[in-house]
Protein backbone atom coordinates (compact mmCIF):
# COMPACT_ATOMS: atom_id res chain seq x y z
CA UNK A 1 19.68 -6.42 34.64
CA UNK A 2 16.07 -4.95 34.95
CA UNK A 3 13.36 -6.55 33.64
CA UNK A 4 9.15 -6.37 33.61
CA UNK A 5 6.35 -6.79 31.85
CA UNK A 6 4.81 -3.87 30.15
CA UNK A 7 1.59 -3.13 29.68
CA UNK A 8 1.10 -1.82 26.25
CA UNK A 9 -0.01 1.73 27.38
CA UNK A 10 3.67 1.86 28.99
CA UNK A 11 5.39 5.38 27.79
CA UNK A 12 8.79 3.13 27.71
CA UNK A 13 7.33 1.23 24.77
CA UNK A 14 6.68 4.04 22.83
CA UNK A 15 10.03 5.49 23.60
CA UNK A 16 11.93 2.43 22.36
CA UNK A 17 10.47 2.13 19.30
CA UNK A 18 10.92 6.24 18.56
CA UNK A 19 14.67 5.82 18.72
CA UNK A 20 15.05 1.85 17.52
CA UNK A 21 14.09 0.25 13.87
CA UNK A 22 11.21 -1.42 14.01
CA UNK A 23 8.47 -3.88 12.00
CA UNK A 24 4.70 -3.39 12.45
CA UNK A 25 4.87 -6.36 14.39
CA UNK A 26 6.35 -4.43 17.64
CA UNK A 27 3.65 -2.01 17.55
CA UNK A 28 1.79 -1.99 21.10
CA UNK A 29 -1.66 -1.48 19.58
CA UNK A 30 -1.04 -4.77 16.87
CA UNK A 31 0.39 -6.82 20.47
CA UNK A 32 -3.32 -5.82 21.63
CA UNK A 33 -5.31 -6.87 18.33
CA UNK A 34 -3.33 -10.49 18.51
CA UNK A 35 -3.98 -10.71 21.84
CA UNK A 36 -7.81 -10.19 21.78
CA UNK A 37 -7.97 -12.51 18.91
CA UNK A 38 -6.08 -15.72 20.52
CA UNK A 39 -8.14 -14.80 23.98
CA UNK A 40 -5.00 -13.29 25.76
CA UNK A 41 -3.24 -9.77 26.77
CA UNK A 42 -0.83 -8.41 25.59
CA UNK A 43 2.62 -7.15 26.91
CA UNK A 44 5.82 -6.46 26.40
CA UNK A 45 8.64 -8.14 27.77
CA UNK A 46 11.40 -5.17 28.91
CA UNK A 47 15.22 -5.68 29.42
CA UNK A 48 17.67 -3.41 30.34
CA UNK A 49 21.08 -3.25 31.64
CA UNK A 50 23.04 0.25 31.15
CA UNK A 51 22.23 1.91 27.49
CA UNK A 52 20.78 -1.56 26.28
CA UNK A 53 17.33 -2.92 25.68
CA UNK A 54 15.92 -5.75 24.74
CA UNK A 55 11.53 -5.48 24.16
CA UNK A 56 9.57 -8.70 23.55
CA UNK A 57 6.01 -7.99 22.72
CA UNK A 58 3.96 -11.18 23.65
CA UNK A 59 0.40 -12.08 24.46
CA UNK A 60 -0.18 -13.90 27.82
CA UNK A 61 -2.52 -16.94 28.09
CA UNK A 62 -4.33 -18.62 30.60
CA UNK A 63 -3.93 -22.38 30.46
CA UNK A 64 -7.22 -24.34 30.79
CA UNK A 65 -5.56 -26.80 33.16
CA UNK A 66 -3.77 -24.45 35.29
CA UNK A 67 -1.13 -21.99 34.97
CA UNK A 68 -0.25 -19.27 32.28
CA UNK A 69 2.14 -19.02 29.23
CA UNK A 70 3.83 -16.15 26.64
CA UNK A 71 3.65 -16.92 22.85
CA UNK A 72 4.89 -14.24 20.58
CA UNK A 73 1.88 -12.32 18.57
CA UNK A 74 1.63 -14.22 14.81
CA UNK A 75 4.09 -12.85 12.40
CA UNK A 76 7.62 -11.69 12.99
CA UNK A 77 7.38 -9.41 16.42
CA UNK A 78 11.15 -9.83 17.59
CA UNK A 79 13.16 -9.13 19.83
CA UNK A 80 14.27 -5.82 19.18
CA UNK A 81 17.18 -4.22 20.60
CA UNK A 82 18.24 -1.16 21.33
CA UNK A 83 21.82 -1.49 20.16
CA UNK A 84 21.86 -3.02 17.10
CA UNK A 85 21.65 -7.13 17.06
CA UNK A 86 24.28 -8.12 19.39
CA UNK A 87 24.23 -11.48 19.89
CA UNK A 88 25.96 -11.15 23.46
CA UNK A 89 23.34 -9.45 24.61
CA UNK A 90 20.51 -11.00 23.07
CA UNK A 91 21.10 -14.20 24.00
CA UNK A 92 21.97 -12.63 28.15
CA UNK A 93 18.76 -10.84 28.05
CA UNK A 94 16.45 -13.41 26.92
CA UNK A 95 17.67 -15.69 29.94
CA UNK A 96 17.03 -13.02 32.17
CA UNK A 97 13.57 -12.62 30.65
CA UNK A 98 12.89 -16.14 30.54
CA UNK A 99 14.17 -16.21 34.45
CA UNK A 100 11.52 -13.46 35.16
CA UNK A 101 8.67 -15.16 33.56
CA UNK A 102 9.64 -18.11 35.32
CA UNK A 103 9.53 -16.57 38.52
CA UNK A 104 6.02 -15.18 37.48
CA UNK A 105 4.32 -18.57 36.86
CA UNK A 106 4.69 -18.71 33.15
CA UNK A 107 4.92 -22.43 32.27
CA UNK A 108 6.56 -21.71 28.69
CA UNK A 109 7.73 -19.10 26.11
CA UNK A 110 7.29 -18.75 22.20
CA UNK A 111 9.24 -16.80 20.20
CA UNK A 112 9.32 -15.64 16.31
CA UNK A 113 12.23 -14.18 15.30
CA UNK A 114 12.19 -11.28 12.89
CA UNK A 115 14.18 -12.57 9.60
CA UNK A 116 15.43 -8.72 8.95
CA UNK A 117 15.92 -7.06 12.26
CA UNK A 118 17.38 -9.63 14.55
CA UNK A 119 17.39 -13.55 13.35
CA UNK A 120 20.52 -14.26 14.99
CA UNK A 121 19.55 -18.14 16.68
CA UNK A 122 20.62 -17.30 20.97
CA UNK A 123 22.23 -19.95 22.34
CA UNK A 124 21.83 -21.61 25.60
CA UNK A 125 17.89 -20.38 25.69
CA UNK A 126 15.90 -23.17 25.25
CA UNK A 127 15.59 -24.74 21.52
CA UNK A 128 15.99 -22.92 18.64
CA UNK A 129 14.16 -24.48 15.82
CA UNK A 130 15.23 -23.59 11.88
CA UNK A 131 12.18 -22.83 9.46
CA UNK A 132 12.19 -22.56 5.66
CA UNK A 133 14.15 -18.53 4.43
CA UNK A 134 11.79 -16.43 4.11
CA UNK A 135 11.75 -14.90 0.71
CA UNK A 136 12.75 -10.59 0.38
CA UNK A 137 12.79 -8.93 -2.32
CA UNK A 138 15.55 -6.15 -2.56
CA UNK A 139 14.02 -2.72 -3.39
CA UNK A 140 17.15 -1.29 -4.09
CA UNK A 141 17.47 -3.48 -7.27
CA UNK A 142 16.39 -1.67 -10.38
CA UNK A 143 13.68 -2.89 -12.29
CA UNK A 144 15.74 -4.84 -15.51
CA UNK A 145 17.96 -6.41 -12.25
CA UNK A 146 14.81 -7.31 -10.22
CA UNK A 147 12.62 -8.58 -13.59
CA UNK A 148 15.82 -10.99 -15.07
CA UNK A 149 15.95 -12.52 -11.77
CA UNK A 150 12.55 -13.30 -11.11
CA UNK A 151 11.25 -17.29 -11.95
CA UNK A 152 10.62 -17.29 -15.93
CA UNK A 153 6.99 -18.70 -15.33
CA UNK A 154 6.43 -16.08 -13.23
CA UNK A 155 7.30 -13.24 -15.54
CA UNK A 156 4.76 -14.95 -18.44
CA UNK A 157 2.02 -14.88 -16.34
CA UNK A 158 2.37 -11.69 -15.02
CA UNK A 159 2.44 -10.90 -18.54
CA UNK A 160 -0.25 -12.92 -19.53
CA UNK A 161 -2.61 -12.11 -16.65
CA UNK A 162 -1.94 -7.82 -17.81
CA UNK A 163 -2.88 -8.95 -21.25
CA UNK A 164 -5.70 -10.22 -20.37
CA UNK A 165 -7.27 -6.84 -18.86
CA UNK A 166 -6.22 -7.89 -14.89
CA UNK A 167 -5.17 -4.75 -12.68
CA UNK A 168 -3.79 -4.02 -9.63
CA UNK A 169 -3.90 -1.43 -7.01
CA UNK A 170 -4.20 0.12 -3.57
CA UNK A 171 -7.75 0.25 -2.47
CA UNK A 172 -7.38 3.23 -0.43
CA UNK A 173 -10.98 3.51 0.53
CA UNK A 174 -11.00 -0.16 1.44
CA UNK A 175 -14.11 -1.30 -0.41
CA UNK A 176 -12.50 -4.43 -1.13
CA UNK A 177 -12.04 -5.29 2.33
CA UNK A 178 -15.75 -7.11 2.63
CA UNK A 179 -14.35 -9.08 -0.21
CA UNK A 180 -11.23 -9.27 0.89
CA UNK A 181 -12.74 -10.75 4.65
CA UNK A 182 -15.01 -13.39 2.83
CA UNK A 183 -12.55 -14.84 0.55
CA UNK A 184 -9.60 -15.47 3.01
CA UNK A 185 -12.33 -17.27 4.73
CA UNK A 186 -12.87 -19.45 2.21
CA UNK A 187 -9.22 -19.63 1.60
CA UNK A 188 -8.85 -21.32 4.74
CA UNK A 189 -11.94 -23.91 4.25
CA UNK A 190 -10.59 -24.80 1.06
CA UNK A 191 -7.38 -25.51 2.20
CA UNK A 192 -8.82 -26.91 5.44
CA UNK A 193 -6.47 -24.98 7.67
CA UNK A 194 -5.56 -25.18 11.23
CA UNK A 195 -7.95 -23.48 13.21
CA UNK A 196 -4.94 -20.45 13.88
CA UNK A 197 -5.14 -19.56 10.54
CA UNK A 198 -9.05 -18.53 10.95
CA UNK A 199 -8.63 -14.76 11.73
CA UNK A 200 -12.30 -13.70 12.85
CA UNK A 201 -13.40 -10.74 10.67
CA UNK A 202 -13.51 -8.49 14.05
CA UNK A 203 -9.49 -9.29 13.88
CA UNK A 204 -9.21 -7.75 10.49
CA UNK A 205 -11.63 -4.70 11.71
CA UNK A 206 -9.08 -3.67 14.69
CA UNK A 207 -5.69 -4.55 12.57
CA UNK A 208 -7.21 -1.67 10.17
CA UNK A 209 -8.15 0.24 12.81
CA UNK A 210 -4.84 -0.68 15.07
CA UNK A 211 -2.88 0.07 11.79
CA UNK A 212 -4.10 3.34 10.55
CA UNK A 213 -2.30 4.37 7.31
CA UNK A 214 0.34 1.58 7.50
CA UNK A 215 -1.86 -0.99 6.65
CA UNK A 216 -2.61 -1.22 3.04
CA UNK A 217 -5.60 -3.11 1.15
CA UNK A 218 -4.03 -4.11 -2.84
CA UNK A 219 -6.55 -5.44 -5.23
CA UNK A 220 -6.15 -7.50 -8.48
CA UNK A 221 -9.96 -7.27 -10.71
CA UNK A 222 -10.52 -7.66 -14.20
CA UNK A 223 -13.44 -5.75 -15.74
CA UNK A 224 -14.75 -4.54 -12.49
CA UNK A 225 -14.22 -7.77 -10.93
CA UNK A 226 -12.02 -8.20 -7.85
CA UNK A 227 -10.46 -12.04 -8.14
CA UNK A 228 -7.46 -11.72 -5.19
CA UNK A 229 -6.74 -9.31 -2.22
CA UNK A 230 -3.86 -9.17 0.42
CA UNK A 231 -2.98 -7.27 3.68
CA UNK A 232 0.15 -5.50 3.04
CA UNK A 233 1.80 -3.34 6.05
CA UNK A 234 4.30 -0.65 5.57
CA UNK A 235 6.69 0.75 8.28
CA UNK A 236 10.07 2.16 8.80
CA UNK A 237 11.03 0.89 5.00
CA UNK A 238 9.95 -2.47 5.57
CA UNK A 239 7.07 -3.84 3.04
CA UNK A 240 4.96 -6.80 4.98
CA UNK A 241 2.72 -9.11 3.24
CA UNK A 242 0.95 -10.02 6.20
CA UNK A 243 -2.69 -12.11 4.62
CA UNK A 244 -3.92 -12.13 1.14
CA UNK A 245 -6.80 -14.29 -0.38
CA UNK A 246 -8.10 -15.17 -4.04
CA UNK A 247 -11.19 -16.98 -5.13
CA UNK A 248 -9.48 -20.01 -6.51
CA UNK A 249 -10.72 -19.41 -9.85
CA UNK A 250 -6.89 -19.54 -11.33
CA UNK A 251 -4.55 -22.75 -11.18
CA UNK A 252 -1.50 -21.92 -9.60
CA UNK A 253 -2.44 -18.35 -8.73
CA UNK A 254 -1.15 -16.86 -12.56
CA UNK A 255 -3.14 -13.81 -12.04
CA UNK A 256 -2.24 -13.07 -8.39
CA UNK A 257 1.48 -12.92 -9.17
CA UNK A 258 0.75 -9.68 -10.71
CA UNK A 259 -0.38 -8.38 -7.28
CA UNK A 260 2.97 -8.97 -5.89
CA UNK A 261 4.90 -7.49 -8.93
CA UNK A 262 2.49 -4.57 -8.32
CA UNK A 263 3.84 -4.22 -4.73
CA UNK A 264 6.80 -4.46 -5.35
CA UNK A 265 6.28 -1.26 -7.63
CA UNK A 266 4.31 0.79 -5.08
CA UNK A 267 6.92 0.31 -2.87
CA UNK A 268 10.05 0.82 -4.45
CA UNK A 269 8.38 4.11 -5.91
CA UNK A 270 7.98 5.22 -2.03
CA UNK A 271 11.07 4.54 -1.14
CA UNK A 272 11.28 1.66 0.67
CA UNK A 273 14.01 -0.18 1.10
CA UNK A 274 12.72 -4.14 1.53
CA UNK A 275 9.52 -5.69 0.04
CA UNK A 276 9.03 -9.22 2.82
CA UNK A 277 6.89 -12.01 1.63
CA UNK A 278 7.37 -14.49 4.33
CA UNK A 279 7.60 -17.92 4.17
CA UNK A 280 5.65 -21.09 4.01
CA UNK A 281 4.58 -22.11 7.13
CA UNK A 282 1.19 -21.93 6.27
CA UNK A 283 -2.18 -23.91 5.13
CA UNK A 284 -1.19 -22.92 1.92
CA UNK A 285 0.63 -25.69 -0.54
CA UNK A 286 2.82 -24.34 -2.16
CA UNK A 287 3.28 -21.09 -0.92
CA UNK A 288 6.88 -21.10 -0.30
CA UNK A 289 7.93 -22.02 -4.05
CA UNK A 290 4.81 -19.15 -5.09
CA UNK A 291 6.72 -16.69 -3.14
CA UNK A 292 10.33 -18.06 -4.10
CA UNK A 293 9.77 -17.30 -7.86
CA UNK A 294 9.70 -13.65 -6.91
CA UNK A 295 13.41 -12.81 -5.92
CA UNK A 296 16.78 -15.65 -4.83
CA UNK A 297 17.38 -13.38 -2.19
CA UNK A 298 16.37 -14.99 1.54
CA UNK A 299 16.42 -14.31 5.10
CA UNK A 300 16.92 -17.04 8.03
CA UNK A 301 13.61 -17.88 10.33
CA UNK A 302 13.82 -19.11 13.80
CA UNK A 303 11.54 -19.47 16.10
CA UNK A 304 12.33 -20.21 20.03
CA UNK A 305 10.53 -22.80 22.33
CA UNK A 306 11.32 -22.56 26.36
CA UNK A 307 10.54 -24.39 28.73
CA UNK A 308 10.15 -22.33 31.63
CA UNK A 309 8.34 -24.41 34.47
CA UNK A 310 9.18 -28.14 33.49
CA UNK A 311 7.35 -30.18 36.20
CA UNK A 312 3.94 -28.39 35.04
CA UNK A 313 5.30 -28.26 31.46
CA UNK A 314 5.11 -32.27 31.68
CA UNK A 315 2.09 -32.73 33.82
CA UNK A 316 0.09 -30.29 31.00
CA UNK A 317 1.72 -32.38 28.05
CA UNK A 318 0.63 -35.64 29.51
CA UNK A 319 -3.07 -34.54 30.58
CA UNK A 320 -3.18 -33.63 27.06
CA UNK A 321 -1.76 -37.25 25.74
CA UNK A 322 1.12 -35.97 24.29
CA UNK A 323 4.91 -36.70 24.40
CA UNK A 324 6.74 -33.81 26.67
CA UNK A 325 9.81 -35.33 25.44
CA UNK A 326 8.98 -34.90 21.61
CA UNK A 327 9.32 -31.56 20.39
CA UNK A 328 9.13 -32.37 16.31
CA UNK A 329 5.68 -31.15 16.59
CA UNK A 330 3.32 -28.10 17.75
CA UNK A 331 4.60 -26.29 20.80
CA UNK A 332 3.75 -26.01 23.58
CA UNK A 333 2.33 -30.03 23.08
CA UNK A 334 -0.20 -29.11 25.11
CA UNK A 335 -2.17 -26.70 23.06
CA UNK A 336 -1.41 -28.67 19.51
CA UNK A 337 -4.59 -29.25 17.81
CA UNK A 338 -6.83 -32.50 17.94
């Protein structure tokens, strides 16, 4: 097998993702806007053996106390193959990969798996751990299917909050997105987040710019006032919601629900084939059951934690005061949060 590191410049990225399926997430230019915002760069991790590939996009960190590691870029950025998800293969080039990065210094790896493309769990690399489904919402569904089978309370206050004079749509011109920036920030200090869920506002100025016409800015108002926003990111059929934000005013977010019903629209009308809300694992209580009343239909998420240099793996844990041994918490243990 061959394998390197890309930079994300590298015309073999681009050609990959011109002949494979692919999310937002495996976009060079969105592995460079994670990667300035968590103090990295970015790259992509390349295997190949005969007429398959495996990419990895990933930002690389240095670690304060020596030594460097590879996290995947937030969301859902892989792997992506070449061939379809063959397990075989998956799970044979991510060892290889790991090997490489190994061999390069990296003291660990972190890796999202994508719940549509690929979330096949490898074996035999490291530990896989299981997260909440994420929630999809099947586009293909027409709208009497996709309304009967969405949460009763959800379909009264989508009701109720249209009634009331509450709107949605796409902001095209983004003059939301100052409100849009604000509010998720207070989203986050109202919910007292981890400190990875504070995206700087000069993160949300080069995903827009990063993103071009894929990224889309959806507003809810009433009367001229704007009460919720959210990041949504189309590409190759797939419907992201990647960040959205309210002002808190409504319990239980009645309001905001018809934001998502909206989307769901917009898309479906474009042709799409699969609207993605995610999961849970966020600041947000909640969340999870929020986005659950939208659709039964869900979508394994696994994420991937490797140890690739143990000896330093263990001396970083312990300088930090943590357990190496423990791995029910943040990883890597030595970056968790005070």
């Amino acid at each position: 097998m061959e394998v390197s590191l890309l930079q994300t410049g590298d015309p073999r990225w681009d050609d990959l993702l011109a002949a494979t399926p692919h999310d937002f997430y495996h976009l060079p230019a969105y592995a460079d806007v994670a990667a300035q915002e968590e103090g990295g760069t970015s790259a992509g991790l390349l295997v190949s053996t005969g007429d398959r590939t495996l990419l990895l996009p990933l930002v690389l960190r240095e670690i304060a106390a020596g030594g460097r590691d590879a996290t995947s870029p937030y969301g859902y950025p892989g792997p992506l193959l070449s061939a379809g998800c063959d397990t075989g293969f998956l799970e044979t080039a991510l060892r290889a990969g790991a090997q490489h990065l190994a061999d390069l210094g990296f003291v660990s790896l972190f890796v999202r798996m994508h719940p549509l493309l690929c979330p096949d769990s490898p074996r035999g690399v490291g530990t896989v751990v299981h997260h909440p489904a994420t929630v999809i919402v099947d586009l293909h569904e027409d709208d009497d299917q996709w309304w009967a089978q969405m949460r009763k309370s959800h379909r009264q206050q989508v009701r109720r909050a249209v009634a009331a004079g509450h709107s949605a749509y796409v902001d095209e011109a983004f003059r939301s997105f100052d409100f849009f920036k604000t509010t998720y920030h207070q989203t986050m200090e109202r919910l007292g987040a981890s400190p990875a869920y504070y995206f700087s506002d000069g993160y949300f100025d080069a995903l827009r710019s990063a993103l071009g016409d894929r990224l889309k800015l959806v507003v809810l108002e009433q009367g001229g006032r704007v009460w919720a926003a959210g990041l949504f990111v189309e590409t190759n059929g797939i419907v992201q919601s990647h960040l959205s934000a309210d002002d808190g005013s409504h319990r239980r977010g009645g309001p905001k629900k018809l934001l998502y019903a909206f989307v769901r629209d917009w898309a479906k009308a474009r042709g799409d084939r699969w609207f993605h809300l995610g999961g849970g694992a966020t600041a947000e209580p909640g969340l999870l059951a929020f986005k659950q009343g939208f659709s039964p239909e869900r979508r394994p998420f696994n994420t991937l934690r490797v140890i690739l240099r143990e000896e330093e793996y263990i001396r970083l844990t312990r300088a930090r005061g943590a357990d190496p041994t423990d791995s029910s918490h943040f990883f890597p243990a030595y970056r968790r949060h005070s």
